[in-house]
C-alpha atoms as a PDB file:
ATOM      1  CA  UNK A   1     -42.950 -39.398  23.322  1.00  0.00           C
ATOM      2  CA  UNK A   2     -44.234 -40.087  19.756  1.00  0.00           C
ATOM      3  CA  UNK A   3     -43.638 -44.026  18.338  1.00  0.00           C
ATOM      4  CA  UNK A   4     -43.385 -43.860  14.277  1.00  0.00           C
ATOM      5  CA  UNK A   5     -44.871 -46.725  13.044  1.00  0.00           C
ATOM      6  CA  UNK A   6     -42.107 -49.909  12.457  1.00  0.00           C
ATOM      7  CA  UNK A   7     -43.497 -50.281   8.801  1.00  0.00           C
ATOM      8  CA  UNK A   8     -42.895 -46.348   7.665  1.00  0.00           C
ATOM      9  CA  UNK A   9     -39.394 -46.551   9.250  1.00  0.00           C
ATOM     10  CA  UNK A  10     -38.399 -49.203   7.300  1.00  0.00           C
ATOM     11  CA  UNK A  11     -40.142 -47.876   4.051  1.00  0.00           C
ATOM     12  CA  UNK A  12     -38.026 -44.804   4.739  1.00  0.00           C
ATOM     13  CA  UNK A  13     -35.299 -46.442   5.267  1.00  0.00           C
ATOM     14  CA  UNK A  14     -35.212 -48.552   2.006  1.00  0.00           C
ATOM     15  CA  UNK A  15     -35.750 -45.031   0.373  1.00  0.00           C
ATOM     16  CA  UNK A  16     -32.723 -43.747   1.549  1.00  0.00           C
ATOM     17  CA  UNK A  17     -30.671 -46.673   0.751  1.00  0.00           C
ATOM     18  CA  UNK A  18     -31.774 -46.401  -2.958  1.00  0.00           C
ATOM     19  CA  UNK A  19     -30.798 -43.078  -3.207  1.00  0.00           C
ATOM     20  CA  UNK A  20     -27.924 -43.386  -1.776  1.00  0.00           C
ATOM     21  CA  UNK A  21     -26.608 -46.190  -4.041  1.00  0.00           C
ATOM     22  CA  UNK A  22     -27.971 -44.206  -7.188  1.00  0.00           C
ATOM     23  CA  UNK A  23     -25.466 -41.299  -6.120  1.00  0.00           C
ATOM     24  CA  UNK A  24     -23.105 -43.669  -5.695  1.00  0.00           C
ATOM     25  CA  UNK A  25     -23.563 -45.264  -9.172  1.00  0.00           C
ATOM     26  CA  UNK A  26     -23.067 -41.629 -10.897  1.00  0.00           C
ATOM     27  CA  UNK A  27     -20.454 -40.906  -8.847  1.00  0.00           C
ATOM     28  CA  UNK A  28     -18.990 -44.282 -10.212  1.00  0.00           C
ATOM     29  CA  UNK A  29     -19.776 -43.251 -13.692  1.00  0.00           C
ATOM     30  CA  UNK A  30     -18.472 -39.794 -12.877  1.00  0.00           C
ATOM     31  CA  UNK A  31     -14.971 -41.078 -11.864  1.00  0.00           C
ATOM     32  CA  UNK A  32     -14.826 -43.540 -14.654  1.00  0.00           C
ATOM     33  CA  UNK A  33     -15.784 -41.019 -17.617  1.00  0.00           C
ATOM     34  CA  UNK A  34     -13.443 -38.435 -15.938  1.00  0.00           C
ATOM     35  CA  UNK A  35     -10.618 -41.115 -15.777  1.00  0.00           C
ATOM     36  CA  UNK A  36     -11.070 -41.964 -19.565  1.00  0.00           C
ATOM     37  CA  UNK A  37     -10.444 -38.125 -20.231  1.00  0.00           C
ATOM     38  CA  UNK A  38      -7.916 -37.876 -17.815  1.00  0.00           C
ATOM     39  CA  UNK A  39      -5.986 -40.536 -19.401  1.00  0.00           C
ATOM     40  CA  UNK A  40      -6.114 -38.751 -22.722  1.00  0.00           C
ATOM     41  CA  UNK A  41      -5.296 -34.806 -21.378  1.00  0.00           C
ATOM     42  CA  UNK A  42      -2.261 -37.069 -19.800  1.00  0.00           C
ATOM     43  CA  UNK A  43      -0.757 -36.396 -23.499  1.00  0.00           C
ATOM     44  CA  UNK A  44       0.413 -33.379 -24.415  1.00  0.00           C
ATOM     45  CA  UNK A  45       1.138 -34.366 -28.498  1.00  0.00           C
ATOM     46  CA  UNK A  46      -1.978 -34.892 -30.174  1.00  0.00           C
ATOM     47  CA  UNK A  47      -1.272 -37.720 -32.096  1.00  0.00           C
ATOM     48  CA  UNK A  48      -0.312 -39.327 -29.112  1.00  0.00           C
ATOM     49  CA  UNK A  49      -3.525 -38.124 -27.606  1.00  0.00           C
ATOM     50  CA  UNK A  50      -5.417 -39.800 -31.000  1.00  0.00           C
ATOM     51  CA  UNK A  51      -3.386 -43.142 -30.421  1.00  0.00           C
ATOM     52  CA  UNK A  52      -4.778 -43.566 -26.768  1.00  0.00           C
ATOM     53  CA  UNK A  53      -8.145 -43.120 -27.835  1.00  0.00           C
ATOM     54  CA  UNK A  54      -8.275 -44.779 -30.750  1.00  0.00           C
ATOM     55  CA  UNK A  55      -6.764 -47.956 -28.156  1.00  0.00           C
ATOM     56  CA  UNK A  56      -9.101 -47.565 -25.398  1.00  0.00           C
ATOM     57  CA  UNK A  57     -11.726 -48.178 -28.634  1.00  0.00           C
ATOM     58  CA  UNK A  58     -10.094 -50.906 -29.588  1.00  0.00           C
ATOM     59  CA  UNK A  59     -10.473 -52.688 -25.611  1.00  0.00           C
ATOM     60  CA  UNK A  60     -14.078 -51.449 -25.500  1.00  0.00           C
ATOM     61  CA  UNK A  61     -15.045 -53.895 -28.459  1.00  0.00           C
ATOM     62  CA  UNK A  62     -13.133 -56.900 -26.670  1.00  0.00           C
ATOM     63  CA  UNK A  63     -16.280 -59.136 -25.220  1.00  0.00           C
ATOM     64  CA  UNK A  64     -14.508 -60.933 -22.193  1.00  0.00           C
ATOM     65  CA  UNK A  65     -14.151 -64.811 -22.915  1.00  0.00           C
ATOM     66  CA  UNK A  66     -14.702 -65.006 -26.236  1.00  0.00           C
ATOM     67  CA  UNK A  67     -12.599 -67.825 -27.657  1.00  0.00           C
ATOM     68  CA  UNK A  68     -11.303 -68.440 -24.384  1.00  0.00           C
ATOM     69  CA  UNK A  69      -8.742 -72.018 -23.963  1.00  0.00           C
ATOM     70  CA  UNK A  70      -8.955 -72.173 -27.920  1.00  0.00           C
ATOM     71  CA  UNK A  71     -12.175 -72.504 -28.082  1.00  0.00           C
ATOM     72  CA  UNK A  72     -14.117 -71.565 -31.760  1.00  0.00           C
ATOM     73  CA  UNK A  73     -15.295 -68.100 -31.005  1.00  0.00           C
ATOM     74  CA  UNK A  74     -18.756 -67.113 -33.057  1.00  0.00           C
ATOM     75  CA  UNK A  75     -20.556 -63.781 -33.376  1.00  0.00           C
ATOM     76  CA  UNK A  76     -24.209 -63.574 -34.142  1.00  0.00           C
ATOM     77  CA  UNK A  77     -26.527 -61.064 -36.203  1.00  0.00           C
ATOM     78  CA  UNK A  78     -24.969 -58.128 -37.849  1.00  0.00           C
ATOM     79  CA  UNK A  79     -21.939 -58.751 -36.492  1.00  0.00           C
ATOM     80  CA  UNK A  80     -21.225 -62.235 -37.399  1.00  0.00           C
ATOM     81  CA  UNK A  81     -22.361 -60.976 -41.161  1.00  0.00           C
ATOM     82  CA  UNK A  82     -19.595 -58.121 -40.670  1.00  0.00           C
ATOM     83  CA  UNK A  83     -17.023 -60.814 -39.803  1.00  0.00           C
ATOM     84  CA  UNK A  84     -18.090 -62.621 -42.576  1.00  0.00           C
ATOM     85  CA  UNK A  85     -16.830 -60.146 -45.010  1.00  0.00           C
ATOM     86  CA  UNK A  86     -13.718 -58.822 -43.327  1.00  0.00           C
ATOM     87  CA  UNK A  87     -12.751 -62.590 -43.630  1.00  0.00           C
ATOM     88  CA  UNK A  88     -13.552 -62.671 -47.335  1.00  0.00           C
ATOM     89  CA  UNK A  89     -11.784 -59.644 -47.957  1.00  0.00           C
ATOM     90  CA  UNK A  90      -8.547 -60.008 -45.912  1.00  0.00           C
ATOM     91  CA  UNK A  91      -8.245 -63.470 -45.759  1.00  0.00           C
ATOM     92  CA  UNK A  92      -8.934 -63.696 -42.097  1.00  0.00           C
ATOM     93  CA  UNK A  93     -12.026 -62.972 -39.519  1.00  0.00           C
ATOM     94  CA  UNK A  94     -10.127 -59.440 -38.879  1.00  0.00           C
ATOM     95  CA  UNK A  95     -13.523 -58.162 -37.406  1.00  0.00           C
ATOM     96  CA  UNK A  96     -13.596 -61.107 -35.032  1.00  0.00           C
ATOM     97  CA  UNK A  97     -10.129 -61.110 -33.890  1.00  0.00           C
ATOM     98  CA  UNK A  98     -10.455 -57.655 -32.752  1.00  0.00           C
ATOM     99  CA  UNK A  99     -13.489 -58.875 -30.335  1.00  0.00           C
ATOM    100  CA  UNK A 100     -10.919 -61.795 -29.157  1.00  0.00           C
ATOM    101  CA  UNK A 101      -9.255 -60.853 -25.688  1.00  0.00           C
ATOM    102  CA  UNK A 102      -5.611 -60.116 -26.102  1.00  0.00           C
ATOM    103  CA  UNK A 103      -4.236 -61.984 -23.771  1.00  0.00           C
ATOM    104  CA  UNK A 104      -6.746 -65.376 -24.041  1.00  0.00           C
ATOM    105  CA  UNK A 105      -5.543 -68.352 -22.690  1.00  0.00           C
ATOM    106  CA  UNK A 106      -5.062 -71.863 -24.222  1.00  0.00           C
ATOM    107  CA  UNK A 107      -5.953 -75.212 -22.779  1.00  0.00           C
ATOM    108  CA  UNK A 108      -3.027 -77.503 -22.552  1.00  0.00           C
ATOM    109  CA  UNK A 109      -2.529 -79.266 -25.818  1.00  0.00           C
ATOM    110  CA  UNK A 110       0.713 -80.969 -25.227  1.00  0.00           C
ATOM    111  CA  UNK A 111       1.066 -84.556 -25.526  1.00  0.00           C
ATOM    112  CA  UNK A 112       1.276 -85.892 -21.536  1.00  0.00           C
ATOM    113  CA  UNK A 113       4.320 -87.169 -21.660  1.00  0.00           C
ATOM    114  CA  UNK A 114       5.831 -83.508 -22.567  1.00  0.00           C
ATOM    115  CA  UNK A 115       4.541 -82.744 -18.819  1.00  0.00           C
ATOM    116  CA  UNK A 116       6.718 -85.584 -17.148  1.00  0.00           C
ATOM    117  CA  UNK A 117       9.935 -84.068 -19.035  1.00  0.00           C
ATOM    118  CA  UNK A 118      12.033 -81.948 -15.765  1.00  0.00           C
ATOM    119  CA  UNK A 119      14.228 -79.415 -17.600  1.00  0.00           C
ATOM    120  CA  UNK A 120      16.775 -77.697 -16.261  1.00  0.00           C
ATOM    121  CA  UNK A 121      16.341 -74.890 -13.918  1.00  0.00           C
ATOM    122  CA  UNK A 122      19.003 -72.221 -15.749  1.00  0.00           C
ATOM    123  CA  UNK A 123      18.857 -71.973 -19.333  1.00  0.00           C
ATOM    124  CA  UNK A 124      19.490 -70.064 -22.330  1.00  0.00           C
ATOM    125  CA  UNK A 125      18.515 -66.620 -22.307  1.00  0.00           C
ATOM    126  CA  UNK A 126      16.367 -66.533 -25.652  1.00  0.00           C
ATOM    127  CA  UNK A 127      15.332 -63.302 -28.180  1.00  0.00           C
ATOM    128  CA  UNK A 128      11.980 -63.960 -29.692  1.00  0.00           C
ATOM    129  CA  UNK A 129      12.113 -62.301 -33.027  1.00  0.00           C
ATOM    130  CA  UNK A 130       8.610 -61.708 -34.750  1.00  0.00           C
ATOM    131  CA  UNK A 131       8.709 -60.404 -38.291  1.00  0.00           C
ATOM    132  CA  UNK A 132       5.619 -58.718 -39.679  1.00  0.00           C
ATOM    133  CA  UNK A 133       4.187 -56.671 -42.788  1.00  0.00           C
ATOM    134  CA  UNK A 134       0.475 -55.261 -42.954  1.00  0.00           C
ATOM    135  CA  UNK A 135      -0.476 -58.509 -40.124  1.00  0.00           C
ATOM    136  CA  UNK A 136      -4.021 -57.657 -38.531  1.00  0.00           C
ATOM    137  CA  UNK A 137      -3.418 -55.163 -35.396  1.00  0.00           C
ATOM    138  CA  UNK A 138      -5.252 -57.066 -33.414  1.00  0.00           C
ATOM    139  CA  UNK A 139      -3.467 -60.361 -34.306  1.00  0.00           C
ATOM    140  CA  UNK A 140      -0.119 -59.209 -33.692  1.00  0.00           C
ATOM    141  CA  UNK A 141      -0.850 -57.608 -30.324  1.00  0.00           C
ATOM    142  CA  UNK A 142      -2.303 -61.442 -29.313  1.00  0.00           C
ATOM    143  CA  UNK A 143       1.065 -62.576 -30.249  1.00  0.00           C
ATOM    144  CA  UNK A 144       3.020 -60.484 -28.312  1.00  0.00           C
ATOM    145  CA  UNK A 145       0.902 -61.337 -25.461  1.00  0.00           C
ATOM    146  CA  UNK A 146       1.458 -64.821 -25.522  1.00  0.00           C
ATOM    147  CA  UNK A 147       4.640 -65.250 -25.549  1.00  0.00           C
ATOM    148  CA  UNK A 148       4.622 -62.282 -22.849  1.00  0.00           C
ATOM    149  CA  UNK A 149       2.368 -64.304 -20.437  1.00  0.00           C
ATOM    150  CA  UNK A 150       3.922 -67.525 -21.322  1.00  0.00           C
ATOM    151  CA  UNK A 151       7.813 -66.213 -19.592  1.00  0.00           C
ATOM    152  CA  UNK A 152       5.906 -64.783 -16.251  1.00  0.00           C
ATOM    153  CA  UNK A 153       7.778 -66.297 -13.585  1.00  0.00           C
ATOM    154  CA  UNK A 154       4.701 -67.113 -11.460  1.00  0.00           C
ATOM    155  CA  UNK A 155       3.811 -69.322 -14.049  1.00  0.00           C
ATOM    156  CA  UNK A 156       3.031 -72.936 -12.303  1.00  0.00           C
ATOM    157  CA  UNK A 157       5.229 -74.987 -14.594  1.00  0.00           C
ATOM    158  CA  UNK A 158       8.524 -73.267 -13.888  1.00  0.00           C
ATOM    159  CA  UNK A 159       8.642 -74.694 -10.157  1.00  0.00           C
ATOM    160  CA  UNK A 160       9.182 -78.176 -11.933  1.00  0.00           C
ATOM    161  CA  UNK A 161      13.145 -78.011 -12.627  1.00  0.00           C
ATOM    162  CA  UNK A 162      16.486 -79.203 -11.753  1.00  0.00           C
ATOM    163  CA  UNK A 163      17.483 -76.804  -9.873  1.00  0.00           C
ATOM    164  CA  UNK A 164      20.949 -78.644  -9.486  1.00  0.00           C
ATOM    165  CA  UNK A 165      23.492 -78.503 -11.835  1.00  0.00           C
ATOM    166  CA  UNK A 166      24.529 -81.617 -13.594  1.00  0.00           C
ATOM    167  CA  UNK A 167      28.514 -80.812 -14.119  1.00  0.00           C
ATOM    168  CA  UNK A 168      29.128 -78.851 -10.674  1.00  0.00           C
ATOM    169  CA  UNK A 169      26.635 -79.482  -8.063  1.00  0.00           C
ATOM    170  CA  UNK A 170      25.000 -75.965  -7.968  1.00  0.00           C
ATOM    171  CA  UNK A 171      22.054 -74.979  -6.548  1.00  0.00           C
ATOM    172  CA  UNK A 172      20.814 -72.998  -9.179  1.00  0.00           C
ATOM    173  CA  UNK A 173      17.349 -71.027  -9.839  1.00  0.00           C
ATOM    174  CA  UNK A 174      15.475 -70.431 -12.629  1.00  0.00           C
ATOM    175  CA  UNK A 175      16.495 -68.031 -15.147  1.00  0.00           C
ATOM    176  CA  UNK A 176      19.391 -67.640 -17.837  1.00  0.00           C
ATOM    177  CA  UNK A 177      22.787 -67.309 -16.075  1.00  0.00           C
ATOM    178  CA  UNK A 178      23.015 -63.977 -14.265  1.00  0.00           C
ATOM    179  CA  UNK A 179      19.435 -63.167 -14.511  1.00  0.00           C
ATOM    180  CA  UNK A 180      17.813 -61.524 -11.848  1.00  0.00           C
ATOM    181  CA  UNK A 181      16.290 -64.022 -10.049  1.00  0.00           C
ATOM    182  CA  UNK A 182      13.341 -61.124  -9.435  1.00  0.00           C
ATOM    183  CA  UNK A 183      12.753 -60.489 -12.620  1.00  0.00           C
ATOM    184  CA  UNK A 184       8.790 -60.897 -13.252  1.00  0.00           C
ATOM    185  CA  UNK A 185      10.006 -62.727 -16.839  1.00  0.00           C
ATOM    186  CA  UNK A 186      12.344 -66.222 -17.027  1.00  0.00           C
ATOM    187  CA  UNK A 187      14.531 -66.782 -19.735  1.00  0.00           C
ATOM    188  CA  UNK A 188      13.211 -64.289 -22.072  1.00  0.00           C
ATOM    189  CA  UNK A 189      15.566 -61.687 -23.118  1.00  0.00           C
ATOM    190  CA  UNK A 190      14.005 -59.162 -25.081  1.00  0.00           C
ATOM    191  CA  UNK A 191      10.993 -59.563 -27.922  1.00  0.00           C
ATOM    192  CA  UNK A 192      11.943 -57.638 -31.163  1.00  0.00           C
ATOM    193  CA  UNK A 193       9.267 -56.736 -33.344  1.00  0.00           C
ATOM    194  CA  UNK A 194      10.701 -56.485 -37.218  1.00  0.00           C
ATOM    195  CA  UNK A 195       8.182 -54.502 -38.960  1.00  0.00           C
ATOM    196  CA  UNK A 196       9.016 -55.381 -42.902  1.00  0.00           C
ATOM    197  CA  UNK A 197       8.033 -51.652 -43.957  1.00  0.00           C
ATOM    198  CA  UNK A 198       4.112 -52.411 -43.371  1.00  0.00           C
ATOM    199  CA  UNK A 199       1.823 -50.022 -44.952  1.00  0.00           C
ATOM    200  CA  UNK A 200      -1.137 -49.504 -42.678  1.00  0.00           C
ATOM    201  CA  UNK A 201      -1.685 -47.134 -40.505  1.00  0.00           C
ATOM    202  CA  UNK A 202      -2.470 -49.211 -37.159  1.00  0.00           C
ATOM    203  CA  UNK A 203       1.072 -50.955 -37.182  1.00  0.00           C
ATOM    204  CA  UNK A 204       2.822 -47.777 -36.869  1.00  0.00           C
ATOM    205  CA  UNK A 205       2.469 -45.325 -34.376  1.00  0.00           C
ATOM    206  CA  UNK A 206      -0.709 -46.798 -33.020  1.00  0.00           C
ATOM    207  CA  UNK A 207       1.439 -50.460 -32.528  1.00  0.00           C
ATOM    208  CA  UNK A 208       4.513 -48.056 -30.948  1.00  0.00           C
ATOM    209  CA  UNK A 209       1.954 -46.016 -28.729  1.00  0.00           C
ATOM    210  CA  UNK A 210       0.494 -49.753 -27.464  1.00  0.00           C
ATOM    211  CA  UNK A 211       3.973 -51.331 -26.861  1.00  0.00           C
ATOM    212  CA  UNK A 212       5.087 -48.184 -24.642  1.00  0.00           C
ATOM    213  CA  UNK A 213       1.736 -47.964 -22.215  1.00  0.00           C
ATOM    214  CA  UNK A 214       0.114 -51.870 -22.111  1.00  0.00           C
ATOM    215  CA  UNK A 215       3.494 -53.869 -22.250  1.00  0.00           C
ATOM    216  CA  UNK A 216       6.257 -54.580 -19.839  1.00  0.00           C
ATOM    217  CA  UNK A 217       8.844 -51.375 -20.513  1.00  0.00           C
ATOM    218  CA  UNK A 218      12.123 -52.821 -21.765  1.00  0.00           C
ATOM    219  CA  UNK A 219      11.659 -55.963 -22.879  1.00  0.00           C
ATOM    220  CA  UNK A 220       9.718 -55.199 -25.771  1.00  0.00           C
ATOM    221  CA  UNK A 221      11.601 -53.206 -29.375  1.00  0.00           C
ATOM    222  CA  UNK A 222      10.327 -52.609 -32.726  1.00  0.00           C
ATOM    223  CA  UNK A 223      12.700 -51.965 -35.299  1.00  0.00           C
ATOM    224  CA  UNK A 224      10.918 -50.472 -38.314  1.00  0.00           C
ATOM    225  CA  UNK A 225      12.829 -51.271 -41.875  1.00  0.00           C
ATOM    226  CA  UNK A 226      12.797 -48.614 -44.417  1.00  0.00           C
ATOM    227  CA  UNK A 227      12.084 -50.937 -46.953  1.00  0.00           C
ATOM    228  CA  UNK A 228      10.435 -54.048 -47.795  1.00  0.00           C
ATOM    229  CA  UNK A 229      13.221 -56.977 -47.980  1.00  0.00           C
ATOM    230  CA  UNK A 230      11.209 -60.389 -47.347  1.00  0.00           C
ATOM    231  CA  UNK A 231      10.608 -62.667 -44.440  1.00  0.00           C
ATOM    232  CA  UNK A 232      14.046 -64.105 -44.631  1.00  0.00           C
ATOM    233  CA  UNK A 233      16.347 -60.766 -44.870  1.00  0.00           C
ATOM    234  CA  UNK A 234      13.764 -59.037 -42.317  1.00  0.00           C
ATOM    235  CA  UNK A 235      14.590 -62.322 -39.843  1.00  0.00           C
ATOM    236  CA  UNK A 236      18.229 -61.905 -40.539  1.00  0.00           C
ATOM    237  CA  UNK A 237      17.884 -58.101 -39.426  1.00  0.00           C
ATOM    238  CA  UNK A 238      16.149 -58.775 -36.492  1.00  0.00           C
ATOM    239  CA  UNK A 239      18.905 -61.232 -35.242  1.00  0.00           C
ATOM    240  CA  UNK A 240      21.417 -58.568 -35.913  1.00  0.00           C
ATOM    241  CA  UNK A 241      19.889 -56.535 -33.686  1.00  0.00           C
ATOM    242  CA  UNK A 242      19.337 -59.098 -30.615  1.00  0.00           C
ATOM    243  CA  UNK A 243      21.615 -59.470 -27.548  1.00  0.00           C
ATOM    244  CA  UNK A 244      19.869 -63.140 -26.653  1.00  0.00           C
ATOM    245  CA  UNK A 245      21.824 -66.182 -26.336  1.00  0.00           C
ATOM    246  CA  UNK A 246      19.244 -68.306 -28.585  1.00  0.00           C
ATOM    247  CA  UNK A 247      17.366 -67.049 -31.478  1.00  0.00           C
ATOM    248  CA  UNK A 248      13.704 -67.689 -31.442  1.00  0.00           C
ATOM    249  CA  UNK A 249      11.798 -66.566 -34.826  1.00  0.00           C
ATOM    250  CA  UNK A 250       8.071 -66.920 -34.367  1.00  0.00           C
ATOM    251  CA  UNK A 251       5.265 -65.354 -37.007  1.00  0.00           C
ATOM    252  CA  UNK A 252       3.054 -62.888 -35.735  1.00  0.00           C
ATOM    253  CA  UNK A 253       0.118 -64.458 -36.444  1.00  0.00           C
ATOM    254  CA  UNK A 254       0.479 -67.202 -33.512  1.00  0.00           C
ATOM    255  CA  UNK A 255      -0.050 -68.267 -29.803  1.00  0.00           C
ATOM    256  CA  UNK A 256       2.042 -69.804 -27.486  1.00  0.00           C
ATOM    257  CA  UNK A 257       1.203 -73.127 -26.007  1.00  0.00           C
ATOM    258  CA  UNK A 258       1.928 -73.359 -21.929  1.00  0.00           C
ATOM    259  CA  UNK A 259       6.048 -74.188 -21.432  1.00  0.00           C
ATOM    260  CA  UNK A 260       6.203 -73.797 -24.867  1.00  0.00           C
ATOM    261  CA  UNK A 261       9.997 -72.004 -24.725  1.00  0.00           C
ATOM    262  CA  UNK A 262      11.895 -74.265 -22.170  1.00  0.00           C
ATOM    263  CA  UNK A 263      11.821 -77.379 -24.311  1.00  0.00           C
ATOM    264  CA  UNK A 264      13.972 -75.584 -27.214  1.00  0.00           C
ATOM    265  CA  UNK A 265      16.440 -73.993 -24.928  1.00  0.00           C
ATOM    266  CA  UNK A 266      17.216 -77.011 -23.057  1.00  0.00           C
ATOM    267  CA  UNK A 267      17.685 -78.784 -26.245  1.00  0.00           C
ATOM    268  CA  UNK A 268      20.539 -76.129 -27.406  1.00  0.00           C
ATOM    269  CA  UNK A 269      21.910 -75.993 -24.408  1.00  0.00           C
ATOM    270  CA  UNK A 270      22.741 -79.620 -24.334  1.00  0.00           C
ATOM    271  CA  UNK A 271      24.881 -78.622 -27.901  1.00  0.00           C
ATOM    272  CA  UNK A 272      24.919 -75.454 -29.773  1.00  0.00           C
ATOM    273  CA  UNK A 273      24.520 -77.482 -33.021  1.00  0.00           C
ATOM    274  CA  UNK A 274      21.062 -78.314 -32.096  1.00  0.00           C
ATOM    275  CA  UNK A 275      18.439 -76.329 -34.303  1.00  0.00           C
ATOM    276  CA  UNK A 276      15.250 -77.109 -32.843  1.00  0.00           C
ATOM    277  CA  UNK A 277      11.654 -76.401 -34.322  1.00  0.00           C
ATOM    278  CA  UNK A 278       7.995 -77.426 -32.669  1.00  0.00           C
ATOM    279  CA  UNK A 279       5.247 -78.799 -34.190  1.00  0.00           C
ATOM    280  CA  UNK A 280       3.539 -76.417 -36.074  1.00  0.00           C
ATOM    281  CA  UNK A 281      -0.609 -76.001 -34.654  1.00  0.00           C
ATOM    282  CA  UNK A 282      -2.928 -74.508 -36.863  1.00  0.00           C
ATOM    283  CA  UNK A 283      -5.686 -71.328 -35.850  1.00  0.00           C
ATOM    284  CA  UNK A 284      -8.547 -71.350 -37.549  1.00  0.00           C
ATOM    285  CA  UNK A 285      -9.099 -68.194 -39.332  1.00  0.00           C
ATOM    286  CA  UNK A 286     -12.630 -68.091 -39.981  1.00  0.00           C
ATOM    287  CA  UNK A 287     -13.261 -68.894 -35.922  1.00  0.00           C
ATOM    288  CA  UNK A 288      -9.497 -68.787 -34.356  1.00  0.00           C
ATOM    289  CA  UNK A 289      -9.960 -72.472 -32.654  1.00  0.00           C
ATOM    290  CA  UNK A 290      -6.488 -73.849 -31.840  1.00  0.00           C
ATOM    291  CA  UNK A 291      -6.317 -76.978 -33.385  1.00  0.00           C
ATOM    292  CA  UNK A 292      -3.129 -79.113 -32.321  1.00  0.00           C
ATOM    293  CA  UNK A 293      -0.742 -80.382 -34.700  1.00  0.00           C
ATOM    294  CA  UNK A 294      -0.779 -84.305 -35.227  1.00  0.00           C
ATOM    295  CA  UNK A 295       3.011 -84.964 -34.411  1.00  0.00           C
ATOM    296  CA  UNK A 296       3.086 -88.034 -37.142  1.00  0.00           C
ATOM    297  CA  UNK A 297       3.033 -85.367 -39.688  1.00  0.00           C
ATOM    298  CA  UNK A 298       6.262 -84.395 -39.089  1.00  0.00           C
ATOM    299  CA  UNK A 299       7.031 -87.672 -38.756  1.00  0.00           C
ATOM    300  CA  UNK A 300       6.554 -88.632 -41.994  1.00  0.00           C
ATOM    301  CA  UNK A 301       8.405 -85.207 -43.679  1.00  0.00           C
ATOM    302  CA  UNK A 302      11.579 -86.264 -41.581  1.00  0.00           C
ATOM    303  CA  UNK A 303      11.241 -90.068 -43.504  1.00  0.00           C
ATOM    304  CA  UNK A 304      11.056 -88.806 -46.789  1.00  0.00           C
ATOM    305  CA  UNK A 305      13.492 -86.802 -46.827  1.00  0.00           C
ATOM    306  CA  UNK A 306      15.909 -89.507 -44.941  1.00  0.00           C
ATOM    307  CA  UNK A 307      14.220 -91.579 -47.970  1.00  0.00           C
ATOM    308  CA  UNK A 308      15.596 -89.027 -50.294  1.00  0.00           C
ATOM    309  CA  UNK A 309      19.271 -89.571 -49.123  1.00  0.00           C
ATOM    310  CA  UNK A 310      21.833 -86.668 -47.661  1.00  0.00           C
END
């Protein structure tokens, strides 16, 4: 019988273990560099071939947490230089914003006693109508986001309702009447995206390419105007072409705040005359902090112009 020595086994055995986990890290890299082309040979048009790649770009330059609950969100070196510019040129940190997650979260801003406010369980069923015209990509996709994530029905603030209603007694569940009560979204109908005959490049097939493959199918349209007619005739085109009960016109250049939606429908549902507008936050656009609103603002525009008489 021949003993190996205890030490050289477990030498040898270390040895294999490292090779094996390099072939599994190629293999890993392998599958992953495969998948990317895979995911583009999945397209047999080109251009829709060029869109895909040009968007899996795009998410490779997101850095995970940047900005995350609102927070300021700084680059450093070259970079922050290059942000620098695209903010003196455009009006806006473009560069930084496309290095901003999508879909970043925001702390809860409201003022507490919006939290101890039950609303009821069925609502309105509301089309959120953004209007937009050469808007930073990058920016409008955030947008859409938002108010995306903000509707999921596993969000935790939609289990505090009345599920009762107040005239009849019925149990009710949360949604707009005769929505499924499966449905992954509450009381958002559709999102229509009015594009006021924008000029660049990225908002048009690009935008269309990113709405069909990253967002939830159906709820999202774009209708595309042939010509430029202005924020107000571009809103009143886009509620032409909704199916919602309430009308909800947001820019697309914002983020929703948590529950942000429920407080406006339950408002109009109490009368149909109610026209009902939040406080409007600010972003920053050299950093994109979220800085609340101070509510006495409006406040004081509602005075004067009680001041100023009917």
């Amino acid at each position: 019988m021949v003993y190996f020595p205890v030490r050289k086994c477990y030498q040898a055995a270390k040895l294999v273990l490292l090779v094996l986990l390099v072939i599994t890290i190629l293999a890993l890299f392998e599958q992953w560099r495969g998948g990317k082309k895979n995911t583009l040979a999945e397209y047999s048009d080109p251009l829709e071939a060029e869109y895909e790649r040009q968007i899996l770009e795009d998410e490779s330059r997101i850095i995970p947490g940047l900005g995350e609950g609102g927070a300021a969100a700084h680059l450093i070196g070259e970079e922050k230089k290059r942000g620098e510019e695209s903010e003196k040129k455009l009006a806006i940190n473009v560069y930084l914003s496309d290095r901003i997650p999508y879909n970043r979260t925001l702390k809860d801003f409201r003022n507490p006693a919006c939290k101890r406010v039950t609303y009821d369980a069925e609502l309105p069923s509301a089309s959120v109508i953004l209007i937009f015209h050469n808007e930073p990509y990058s920016v409008v996709v955030r947008t859409i986001w938002s108010v995306v994530n903000s509707a999921r029905r596993d969000q935790p603030w939609y289990s505090r309702a009345n599920f009762i209603d107040r005239n009849t007694g019925r149990q009710t569940v949360a949604g707009y009447p005769g929505q499924d009560p499966n449905s992954p979204f509450v009381y958002l109908k559709e999102i229509i995206l009015v594009d006021d005959n924008s000029t660049l490049p990225e908002l048009k097939g690009k935008l269309s390419h990113y709405v069909r493959t990253r967002l939830p199918p159906d709820l999202i349209r774009i209708l595309r105007l042939p010509d430029r007619i202005g924020l107000t005739q571009a809103r009143m085109a886009g509620s032409r072409a909704a199916v919602g009960d309430v009308l909800v016109f947001l820019d697309a250049h914002c983020e929703a705040l948590r529950d942000w939606l429920r407080p406006l429908l339950h408002r109009i549902k109490q009368s149909k005359k109610h026209v009902v507008t939040p406080l409007i936050d600010v972003i920053e656009k050299e950093d994109f902090t979220y800085q609340p609103g101070d509510p006495r603002e409006f406040e004081v525009i509602r005075r004067y112009h009680r001041c100023r008489g009917p």
